[in-house]
Protein backbone atom coordinates (compact mmCIF):
# COMPACT_ATOMS: atom_id res chain seq x y z
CA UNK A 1 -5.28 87.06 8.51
CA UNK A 2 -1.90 85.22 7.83
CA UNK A 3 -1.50 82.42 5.76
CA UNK A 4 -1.41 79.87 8.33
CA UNK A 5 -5.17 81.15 9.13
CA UNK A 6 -5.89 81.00 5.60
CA UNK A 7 -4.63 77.74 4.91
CA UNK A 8 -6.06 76.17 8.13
CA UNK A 9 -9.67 77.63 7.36
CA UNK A 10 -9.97 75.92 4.12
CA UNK A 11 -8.65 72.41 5.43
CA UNK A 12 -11.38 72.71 7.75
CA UNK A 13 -14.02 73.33 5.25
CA UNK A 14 -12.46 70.37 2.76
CA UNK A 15 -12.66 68.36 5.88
CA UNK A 16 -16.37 69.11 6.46
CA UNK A 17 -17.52 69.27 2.98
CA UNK A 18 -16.01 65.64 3.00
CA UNK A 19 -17.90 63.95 6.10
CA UNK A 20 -21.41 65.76 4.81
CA UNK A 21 -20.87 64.16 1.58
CA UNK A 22 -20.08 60.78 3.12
CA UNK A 23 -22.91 60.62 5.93
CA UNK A 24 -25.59 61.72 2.58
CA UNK A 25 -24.01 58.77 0.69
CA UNK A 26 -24.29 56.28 3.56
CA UNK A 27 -27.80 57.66 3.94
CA UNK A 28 -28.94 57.10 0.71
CA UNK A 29 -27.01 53.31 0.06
CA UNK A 30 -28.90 52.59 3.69
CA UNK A 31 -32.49 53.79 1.88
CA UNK A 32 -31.72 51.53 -1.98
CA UNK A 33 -30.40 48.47 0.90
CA UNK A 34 -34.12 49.25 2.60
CA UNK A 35 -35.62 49.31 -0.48
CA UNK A 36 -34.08 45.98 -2.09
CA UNK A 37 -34.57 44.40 0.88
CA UNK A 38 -37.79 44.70 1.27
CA UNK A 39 -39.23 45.73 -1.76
CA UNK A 40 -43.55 44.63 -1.11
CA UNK A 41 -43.82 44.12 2.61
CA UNK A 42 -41.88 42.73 5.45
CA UNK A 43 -39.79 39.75 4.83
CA UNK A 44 -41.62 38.54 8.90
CA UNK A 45 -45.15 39.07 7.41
CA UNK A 46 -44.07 36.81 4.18
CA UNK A 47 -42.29 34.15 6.07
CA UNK A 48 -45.80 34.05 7.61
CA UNK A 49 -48.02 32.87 4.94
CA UNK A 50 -47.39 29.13 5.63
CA UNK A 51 -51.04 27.59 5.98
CA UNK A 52 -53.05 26.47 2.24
CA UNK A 53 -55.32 28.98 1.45
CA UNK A 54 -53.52 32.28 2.78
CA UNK A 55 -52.95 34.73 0.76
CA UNK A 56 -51.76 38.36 1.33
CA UNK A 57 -51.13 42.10 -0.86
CA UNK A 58 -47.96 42.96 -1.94
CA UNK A 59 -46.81 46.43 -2.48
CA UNK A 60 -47.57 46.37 -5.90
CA UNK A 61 -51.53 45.56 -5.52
CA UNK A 62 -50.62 41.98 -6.62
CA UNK A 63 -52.04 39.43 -4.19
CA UNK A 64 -50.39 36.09 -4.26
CA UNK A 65 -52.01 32.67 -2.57
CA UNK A 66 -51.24 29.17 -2.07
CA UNK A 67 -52.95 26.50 -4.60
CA UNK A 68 -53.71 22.88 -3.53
CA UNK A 69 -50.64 21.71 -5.49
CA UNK A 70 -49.10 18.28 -4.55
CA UNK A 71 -45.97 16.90 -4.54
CA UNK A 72 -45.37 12.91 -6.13
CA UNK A 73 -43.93 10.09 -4.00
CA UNK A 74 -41.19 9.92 -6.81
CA UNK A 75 -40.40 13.53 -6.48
CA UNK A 76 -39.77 13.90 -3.21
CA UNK A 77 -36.43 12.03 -2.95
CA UNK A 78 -34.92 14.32 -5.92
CA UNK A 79 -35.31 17.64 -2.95
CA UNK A 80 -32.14 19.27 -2.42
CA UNK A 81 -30.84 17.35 1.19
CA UNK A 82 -30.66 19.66 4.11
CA UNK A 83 -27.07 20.44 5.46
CA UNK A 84 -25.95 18.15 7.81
CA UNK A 85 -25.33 19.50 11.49
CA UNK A 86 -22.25 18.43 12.90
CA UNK A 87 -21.85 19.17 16.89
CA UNK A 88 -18.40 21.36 17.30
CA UNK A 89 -16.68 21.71 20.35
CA UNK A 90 -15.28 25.52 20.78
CA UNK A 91 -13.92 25.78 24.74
CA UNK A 92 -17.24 26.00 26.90
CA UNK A 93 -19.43 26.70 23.68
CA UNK A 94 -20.67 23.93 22.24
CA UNK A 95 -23.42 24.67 19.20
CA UNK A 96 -24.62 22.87 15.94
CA UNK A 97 -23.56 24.42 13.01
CA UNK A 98 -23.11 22.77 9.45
CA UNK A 99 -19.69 22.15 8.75
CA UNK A 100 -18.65 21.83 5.23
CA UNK A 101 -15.92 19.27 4.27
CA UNK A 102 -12.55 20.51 4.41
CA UNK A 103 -10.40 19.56 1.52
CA UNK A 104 -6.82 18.20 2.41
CA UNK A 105 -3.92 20.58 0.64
CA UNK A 106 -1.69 18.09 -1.75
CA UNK A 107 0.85 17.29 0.08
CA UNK A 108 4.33 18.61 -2.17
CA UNK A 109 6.36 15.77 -3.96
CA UNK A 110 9.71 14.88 -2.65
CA UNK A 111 11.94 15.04 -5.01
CA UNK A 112 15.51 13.45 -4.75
CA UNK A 113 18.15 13.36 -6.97
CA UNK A 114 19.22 10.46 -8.78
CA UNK A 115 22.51 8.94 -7.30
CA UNK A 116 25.57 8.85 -9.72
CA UNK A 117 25.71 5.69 -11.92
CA UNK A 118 29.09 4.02 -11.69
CA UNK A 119 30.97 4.59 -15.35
CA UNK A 120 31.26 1.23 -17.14
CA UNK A 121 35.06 0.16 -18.66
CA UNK A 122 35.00 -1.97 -21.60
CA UNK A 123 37.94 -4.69 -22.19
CA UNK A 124 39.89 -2.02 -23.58
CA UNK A 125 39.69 0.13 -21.23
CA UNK A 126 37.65 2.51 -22.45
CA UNK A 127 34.97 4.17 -20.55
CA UNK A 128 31.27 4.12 -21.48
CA UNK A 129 28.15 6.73 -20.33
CA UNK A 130 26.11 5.00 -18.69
CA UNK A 131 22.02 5.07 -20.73
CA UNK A 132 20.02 8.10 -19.90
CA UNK A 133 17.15 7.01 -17.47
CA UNK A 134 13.73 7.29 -19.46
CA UNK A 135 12.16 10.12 -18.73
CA UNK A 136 8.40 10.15 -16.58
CA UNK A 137 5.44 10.80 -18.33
CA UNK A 138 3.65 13.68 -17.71
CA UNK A 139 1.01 13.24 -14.71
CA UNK A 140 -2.46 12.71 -16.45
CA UNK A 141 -5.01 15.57 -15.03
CA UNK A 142 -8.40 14.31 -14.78
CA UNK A 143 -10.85 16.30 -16.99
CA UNK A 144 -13.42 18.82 -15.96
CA UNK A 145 -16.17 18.83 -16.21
CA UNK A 146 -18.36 22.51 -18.12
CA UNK A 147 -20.40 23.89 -15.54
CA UNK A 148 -23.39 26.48 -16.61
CA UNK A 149 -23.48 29.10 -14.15
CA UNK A 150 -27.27 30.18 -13.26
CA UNK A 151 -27.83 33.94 -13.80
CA UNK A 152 -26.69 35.92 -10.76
CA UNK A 153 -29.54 36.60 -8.51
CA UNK A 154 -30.39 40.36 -9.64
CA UNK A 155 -33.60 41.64 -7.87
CA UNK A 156 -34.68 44.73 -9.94
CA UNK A 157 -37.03 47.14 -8.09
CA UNK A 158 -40.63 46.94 -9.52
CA UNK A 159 -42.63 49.93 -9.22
CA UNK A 160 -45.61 49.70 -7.32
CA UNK A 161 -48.77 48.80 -9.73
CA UNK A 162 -51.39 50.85 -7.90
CA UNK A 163 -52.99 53.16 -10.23
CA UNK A 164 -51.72 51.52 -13.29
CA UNK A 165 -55.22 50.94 -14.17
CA UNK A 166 -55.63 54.50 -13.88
CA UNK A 167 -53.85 55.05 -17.08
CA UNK A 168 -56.39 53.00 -18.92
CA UNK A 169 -58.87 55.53 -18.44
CA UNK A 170 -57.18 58.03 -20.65
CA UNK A 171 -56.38 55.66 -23.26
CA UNK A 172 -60.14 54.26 -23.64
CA UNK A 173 -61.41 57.76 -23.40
CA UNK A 174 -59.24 58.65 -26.34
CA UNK A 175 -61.09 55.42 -28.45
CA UNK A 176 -64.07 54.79 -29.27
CA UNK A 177 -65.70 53.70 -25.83
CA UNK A 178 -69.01 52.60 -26.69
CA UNK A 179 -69.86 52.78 -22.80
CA UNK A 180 -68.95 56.08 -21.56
CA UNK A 181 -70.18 57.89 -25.57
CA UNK A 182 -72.65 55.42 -26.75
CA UNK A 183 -74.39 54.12 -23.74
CA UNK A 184 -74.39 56.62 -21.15
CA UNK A 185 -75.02 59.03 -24.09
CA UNK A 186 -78.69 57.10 -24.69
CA UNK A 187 -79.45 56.80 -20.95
CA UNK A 188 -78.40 60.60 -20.05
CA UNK A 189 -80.88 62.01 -22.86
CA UNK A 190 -84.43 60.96 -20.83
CA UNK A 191 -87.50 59.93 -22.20
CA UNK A 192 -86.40 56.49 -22.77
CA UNK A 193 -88.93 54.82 -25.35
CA UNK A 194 -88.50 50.72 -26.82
CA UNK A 195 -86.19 52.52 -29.75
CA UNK A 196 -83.85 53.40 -27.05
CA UNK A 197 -83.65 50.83 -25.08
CA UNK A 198 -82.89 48.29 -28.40
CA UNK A 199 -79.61 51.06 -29.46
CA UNK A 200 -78.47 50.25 -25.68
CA UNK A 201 -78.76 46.56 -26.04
CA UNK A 202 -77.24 47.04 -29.34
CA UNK A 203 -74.04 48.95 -28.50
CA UNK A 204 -73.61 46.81 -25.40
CA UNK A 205 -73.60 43.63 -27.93
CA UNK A 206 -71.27 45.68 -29.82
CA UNK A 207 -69.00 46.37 -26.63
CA UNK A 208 -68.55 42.20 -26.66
CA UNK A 209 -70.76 41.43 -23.52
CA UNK A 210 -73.00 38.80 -25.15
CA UNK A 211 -76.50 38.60 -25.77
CA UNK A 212 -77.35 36.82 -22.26
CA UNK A 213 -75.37 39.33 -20.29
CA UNK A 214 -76.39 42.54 -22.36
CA UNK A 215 -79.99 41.46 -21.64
CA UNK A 216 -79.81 40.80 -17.78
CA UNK A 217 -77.86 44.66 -17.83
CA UNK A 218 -80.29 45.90 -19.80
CA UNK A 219 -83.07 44.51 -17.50
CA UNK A 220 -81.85 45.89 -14.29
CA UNK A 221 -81.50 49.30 -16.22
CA UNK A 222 -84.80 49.59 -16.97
CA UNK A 223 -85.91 48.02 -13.51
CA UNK A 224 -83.93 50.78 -11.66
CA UNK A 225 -84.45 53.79 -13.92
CA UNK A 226 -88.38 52.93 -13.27
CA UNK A 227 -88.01 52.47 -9.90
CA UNK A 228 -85.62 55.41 -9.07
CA UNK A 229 -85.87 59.27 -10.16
CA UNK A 230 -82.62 58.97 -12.76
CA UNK A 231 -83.12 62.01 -14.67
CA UNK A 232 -79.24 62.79 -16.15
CA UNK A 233 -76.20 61.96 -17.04
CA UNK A 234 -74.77 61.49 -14.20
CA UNK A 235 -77.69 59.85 -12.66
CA UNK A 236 -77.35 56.94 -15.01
CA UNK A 237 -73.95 56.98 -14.82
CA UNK A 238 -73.27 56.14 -10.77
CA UNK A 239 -76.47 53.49 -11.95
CA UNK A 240 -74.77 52.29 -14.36
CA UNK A 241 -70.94 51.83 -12.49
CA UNK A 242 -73.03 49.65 -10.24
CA UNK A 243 -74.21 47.47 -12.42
CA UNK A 244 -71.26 46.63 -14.10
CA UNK A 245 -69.07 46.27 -10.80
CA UNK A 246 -71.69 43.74 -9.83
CA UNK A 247 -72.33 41.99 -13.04
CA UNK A 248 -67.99 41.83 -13.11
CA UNK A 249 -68.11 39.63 -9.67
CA UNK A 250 -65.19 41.53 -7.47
CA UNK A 251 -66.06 38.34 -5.03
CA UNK A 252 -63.93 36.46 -7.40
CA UNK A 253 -60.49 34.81 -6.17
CA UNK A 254 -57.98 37.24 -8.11
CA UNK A 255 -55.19 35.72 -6.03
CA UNK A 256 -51.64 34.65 -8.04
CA UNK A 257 -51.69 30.68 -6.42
CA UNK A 258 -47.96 31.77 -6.93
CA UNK A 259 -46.65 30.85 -2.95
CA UNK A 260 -44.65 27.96 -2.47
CA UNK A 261 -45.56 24.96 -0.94
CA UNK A 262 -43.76 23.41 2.16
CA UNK A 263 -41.95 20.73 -0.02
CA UNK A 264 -42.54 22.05 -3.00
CA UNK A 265 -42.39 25.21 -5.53
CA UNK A 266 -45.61 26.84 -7.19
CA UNK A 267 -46.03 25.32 -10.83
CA UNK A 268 -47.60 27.83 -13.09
CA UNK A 269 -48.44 26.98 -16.82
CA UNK A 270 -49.42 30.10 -19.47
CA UNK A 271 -51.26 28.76 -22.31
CA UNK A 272 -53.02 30.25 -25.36
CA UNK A 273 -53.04 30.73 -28.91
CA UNK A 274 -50.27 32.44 -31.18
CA UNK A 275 -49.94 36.13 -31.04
CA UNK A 276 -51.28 36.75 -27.65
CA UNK A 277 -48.06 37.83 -26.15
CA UNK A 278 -47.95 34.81 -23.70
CA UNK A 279 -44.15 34.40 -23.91
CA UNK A 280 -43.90 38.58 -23.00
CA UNK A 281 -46.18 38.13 -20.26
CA UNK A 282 -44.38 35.03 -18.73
CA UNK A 283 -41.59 37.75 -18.37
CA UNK A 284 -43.48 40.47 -16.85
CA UNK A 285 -45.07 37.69 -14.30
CA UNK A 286 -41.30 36.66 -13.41
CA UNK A 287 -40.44 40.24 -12.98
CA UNK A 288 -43.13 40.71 -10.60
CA UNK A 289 -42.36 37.72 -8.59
CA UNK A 290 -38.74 38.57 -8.60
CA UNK A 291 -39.68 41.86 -7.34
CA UNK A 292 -41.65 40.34 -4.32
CA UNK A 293 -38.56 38.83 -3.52
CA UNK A 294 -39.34 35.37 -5.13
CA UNK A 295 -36.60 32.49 -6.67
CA UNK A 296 -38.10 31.94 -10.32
CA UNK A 297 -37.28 29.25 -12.66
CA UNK A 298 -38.57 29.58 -16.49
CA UNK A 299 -39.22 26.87 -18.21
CA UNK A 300 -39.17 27.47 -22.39
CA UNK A 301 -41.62 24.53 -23.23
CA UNK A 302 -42.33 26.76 -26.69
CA UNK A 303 -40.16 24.60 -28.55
CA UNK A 304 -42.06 25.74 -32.54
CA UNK A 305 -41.57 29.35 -32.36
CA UNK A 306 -37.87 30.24 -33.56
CA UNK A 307 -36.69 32.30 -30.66
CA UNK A 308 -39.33 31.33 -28.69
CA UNK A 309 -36.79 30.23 -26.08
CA UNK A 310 -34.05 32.84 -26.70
CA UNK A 311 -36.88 35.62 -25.91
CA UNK A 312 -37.77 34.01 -22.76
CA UNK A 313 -33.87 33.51 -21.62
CA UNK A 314 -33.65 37.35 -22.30
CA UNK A 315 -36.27 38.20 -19.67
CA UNK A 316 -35.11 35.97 -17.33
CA UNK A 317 -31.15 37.26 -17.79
CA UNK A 318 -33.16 40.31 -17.07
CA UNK A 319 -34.40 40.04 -13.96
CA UNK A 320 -32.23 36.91 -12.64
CA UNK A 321 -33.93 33.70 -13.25
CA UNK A 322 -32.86 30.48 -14.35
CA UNK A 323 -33.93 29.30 -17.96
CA UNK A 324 -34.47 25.48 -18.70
CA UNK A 325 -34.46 25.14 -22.18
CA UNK A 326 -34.59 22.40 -24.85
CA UNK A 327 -33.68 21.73 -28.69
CA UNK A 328 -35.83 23.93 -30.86
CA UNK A 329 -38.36 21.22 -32.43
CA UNK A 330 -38.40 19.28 -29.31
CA UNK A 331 -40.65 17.73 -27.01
CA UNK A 332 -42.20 20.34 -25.15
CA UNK A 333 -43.77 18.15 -22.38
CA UNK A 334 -39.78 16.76 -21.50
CA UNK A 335 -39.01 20.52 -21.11
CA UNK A 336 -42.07 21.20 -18.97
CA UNK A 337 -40.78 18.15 -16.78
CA UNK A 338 -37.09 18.80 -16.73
CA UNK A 339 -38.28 22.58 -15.46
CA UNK A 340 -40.44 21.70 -12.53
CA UNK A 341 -37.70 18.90 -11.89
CA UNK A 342 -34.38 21.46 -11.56
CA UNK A 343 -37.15 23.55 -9.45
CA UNK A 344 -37.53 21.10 -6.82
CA UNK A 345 -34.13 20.28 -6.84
CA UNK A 346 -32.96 23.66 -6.98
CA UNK A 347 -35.93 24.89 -4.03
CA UNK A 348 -37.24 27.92 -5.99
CA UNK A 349 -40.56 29.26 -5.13
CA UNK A 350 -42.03 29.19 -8.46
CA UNK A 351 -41.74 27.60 -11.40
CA UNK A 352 -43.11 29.29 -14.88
CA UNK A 353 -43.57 27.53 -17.80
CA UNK A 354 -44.18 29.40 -21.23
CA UNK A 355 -46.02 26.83 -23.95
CA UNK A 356 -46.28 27.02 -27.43
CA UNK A 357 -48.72 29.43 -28.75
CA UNK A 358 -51.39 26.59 -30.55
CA UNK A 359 -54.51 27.27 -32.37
CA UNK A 360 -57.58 25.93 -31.00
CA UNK A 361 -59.10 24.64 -33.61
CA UNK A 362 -56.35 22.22 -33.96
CA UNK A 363 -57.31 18.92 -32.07
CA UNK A 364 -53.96 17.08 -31.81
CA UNK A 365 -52.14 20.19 -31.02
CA UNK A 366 -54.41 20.66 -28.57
CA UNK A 367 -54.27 17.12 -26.90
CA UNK A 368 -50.65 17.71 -27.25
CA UNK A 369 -51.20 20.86 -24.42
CA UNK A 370 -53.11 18.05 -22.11
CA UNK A 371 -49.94 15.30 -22.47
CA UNK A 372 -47.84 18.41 -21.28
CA UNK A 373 -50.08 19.63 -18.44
CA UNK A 374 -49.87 15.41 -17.40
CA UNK A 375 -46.42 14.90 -18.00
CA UNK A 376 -46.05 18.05 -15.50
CA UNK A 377 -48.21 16.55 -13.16
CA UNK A 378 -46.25 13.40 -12.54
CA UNK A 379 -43.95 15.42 -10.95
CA UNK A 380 -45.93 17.97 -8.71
CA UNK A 381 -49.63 19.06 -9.20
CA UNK A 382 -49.97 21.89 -11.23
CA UNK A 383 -51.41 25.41 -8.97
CA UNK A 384 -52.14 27.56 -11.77
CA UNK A 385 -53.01 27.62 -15.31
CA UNK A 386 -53.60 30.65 -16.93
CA UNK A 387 -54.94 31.85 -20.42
CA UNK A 388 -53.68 34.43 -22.03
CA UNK A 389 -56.32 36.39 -24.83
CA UNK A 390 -55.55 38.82 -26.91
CA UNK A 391 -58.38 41.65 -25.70
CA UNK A 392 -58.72 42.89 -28.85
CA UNK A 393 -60.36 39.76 -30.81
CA UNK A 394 -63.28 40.44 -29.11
CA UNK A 395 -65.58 37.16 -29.38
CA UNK A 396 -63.00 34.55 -31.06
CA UNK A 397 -61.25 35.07 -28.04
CA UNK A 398 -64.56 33.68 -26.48
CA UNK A 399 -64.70 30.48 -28.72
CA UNK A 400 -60.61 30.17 -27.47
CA UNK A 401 -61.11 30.36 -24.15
CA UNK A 402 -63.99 27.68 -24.16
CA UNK A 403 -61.86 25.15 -26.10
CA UNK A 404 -58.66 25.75 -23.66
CA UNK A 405 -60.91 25.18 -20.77
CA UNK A 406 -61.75 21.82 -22.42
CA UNK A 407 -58.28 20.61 -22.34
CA UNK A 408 -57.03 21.94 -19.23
CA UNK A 409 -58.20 23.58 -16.21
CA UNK A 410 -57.83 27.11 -16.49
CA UNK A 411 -58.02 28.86 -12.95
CA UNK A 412 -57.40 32.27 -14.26
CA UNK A 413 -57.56 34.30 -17.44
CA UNK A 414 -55.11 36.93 -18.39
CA UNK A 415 -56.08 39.96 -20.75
CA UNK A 416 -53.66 41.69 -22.91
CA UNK A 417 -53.32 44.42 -25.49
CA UNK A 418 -56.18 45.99 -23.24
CA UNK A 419 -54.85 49.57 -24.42
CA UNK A 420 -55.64 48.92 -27.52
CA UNK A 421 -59.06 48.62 -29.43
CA UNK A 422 -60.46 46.41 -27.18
CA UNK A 423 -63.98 47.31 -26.18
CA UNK A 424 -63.96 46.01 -22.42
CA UNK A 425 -66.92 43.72 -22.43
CA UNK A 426 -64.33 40.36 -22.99
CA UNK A 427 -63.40 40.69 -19.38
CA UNK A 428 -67.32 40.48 -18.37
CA UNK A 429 -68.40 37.64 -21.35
CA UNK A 430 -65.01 35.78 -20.39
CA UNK A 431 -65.89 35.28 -16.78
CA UNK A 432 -68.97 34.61 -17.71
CA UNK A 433 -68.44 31.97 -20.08
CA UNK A 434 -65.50 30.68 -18.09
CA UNK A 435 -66.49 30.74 -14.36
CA UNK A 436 -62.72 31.95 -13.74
CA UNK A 437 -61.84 35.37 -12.68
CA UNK A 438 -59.63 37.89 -14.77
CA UNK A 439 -56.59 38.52 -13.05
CA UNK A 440 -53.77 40.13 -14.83
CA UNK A 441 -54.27 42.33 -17.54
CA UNK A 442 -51.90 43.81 -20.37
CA UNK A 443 -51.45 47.37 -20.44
CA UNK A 444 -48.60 48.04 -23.02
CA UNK A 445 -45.38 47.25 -23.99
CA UNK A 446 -43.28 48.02 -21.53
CA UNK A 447 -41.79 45.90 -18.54
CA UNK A 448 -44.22 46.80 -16.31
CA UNK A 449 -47.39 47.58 -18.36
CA UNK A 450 -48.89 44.07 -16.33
CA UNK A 451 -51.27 45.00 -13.50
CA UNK A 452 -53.66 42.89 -11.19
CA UNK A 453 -57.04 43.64 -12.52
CA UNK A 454 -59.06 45.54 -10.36
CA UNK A 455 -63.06 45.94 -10.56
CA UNK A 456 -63.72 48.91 -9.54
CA UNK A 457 -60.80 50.96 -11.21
CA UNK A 458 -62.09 48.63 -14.60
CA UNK A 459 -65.10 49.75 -14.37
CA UNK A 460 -64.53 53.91 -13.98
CA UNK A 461 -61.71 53.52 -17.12
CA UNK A 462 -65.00 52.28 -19.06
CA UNK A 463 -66.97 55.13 -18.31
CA UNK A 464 -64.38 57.67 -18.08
């Protein structure tokens, strides 16, 4: 082969080599547009859920409703105004379209010279300059005024959460799971006598279910081991997993009331007691919502906690949400107001609001909580309130719950440091107690360790 062949073979190949590469880039950016796009489900089947009540599954096993919230005469004047239509006239087409003001270009200054001053003569007949014209002053610029840009609007894929309860079951077989080796360990052996049956109530008190609810278990054990020919381990066990999925009511509402309303955003409040990791999980929540393809304002109503706000700013830089924050020391209700205010005006779909961690022992810290959740209200009924427990206090976070219910309404319950050494029986004694369902539940540290709590995968981790 010449050179000419030579030359014009390997332009050819630089030329394909070049459009494969580009046609798998376009490819791929088409698949990440897909996939940021439409991140949970179809934008069609989203735009959907309009009526009070509906709720639907996103991607990521997290099912989101609409609460009863209500918006006040006074707020509903502050709503950011609809553009107005203004009818253009293009040839034969005529359509409505919103036409934004056109600013007028300064017109340029004219500027003329000064004509020549005629020389004065003086008696003598000397000649004297005329007086230098005083000079203008400077045009005066009007000052402008600091504008805070909002955080640009950054939706970060969230991995689906199916499954994420799957890696609980490792980490509460590594404990010590006083359902899976204590209790199935008593049932599997046979020849259950009273001495056995008082080490399972025991080690099911132990496992933080309560005396009421250990007994009722207890009760239909015996009932059904009587009435049925259990006679192993694994006998009890399937026995046993239906038990606790029924005594754990899956018939619960585990919705997020986190949809917007039709004049309106979602308010959600997180409450609790210090140390909890309520400010962490108001992050994780946003970054879920975000990730369903939600607008998100946080509101940092922790105003005690140095860096209480600064944390939560972080998470929302993170993911793209808007921060309202006040002075540290200040009035948390006025930031829990000024929040769900810049939401309406700013038509988010939900509106967070992190509050102080607050013991709940404390009565005036706890009325303080109630003034916030009725400051709040003046603006727009509140559609979710949720307490956040530590899962690893076992029955103080019983008394907490109880005392938080007292003050405000709590419509859902949200269990963290669940990895720990938390026995598992909270989530049945604190629905119990309660009358509200679990619904999120803490799985680590990470971004995304927060998963919708799920019955039946609950249930398997505990006797894994």
């Amino acid at each position: 082969m010449n050179t000419s062949t030579i030359i014009a073979i390997i332009v050819g190949s630089i030329v394909a080599v070049t459009l494969l590469v580009i046609t798998m880039l376009l490819i791929i950016g088409e698949r990440k547009k897909k996939q940021k796009t439409i991140s949970f489900e179809k934008k069609a089947e989203l735009d959907g859920q309009k009526k009070k009540g509906s709720t639907y599954t996103a991607g990521g096993e997290f099912t989101f409703g609409e609460g009863e919230g209500t918006l006040t005469e006074s707020a509903r004047d502050t709503r950011r105004p609809e553009p107005q239509l203004q009818r253009v006239d293009l040839g034969s087409l005529t359509e409505e379209t919103p036409v934004p003001p056109v600013a007028e270009e300064p017109k340029p200054k004219k500027i003329t010279e000064p004509a020549a001053e005629p020389t004065a003569v003086t008696d003598a007949g000397e000649e004297v300059a005329p007086a230098p014209a005083p000079e203008e002053a400077p045009e005066q610029t009007p000052p402008v005024s600091e504008t805070v840009d909002a955080p640009s609007e950054t939706i970060e894929d969230v991995p689906s959460a199916k499954g994420r309860l799957a890696r609980l079951k490792g980490r509460l077989a590594r404990s010590n799971n006083v359902f899976s080796k204590g209790v199935l360990g008593i049932l599997g052996a046979g020849d259950l006598d009273e001495d056995a049956w008082e080490e399972v109530e025991d080690t099911l008190i132990m496992a933080d279910l309560g005396t009421t609810l250990t007994m009722r278990i207890v009760d239909r054990l015996r009932d059904e081991i009587a009435a049925s020919d259990v006679a192993d381990e694994e006998g009890a066990r399937a026995l046993l997993r239906q038990i606790l999925i029924e005594e754990c009511h899956p018939e619960m509402d585990r919705s997020l009331k986190a949809l917007p309303h039709d004049d309106h955003p979602a308010i959600m409040l997180m409450v609790g007691v210090n140390g909890t990791g309520k400010t962490t999980t108001t992050g994780k929540l946003a970054r879920v919502l975000i990730g369903d393809g939600r607008r998100v304002l946080l509101g940092a109503a922790d105003t005690f906690r140095a860096a209480a706000a600064d944390q939560l700013q972080t998470w929302g830089d993170r993911v793209g949400a808007t921060t309202i924050r006040g002075k540290e020391g200040g009035d948390p209700a006025a930031v829990a107001f000024d929040a769900v205010d810049a939401g309406i005006k700013q038509g988010v779909d939900a509106v967070v609001i992190d509050t102080a961690g607050r013991l709940h022992t404390k009565t005036g810290l706890m009325d303080e909580l109630g003034k916030l959740k009725r400051v709040v209200s003046k603006k727009a009924s509140v559609d979710e309130v949720l307490l956040v427990i530590d899962a690893t206090v076992g029955q103080n976070g019983i008394l907490q719950a109880k005392e938080f219910k007292k003050v405000v309404d709590i419509t859902g319950v949200v269990l963290t440091k669940l990895d720990g050494t938390a026995k598992g029986g909270i989530v049945f004694q604190v629905q119990e107690e309660l009358g509200v369902p679990v619904k999120l539940v803490g799985l680590g540290e990470g971004q995304d360790d927060l998963a919708p709590f799920e019955v039946p995968a609950f249930v398997d981790a505990l006797l894994a």
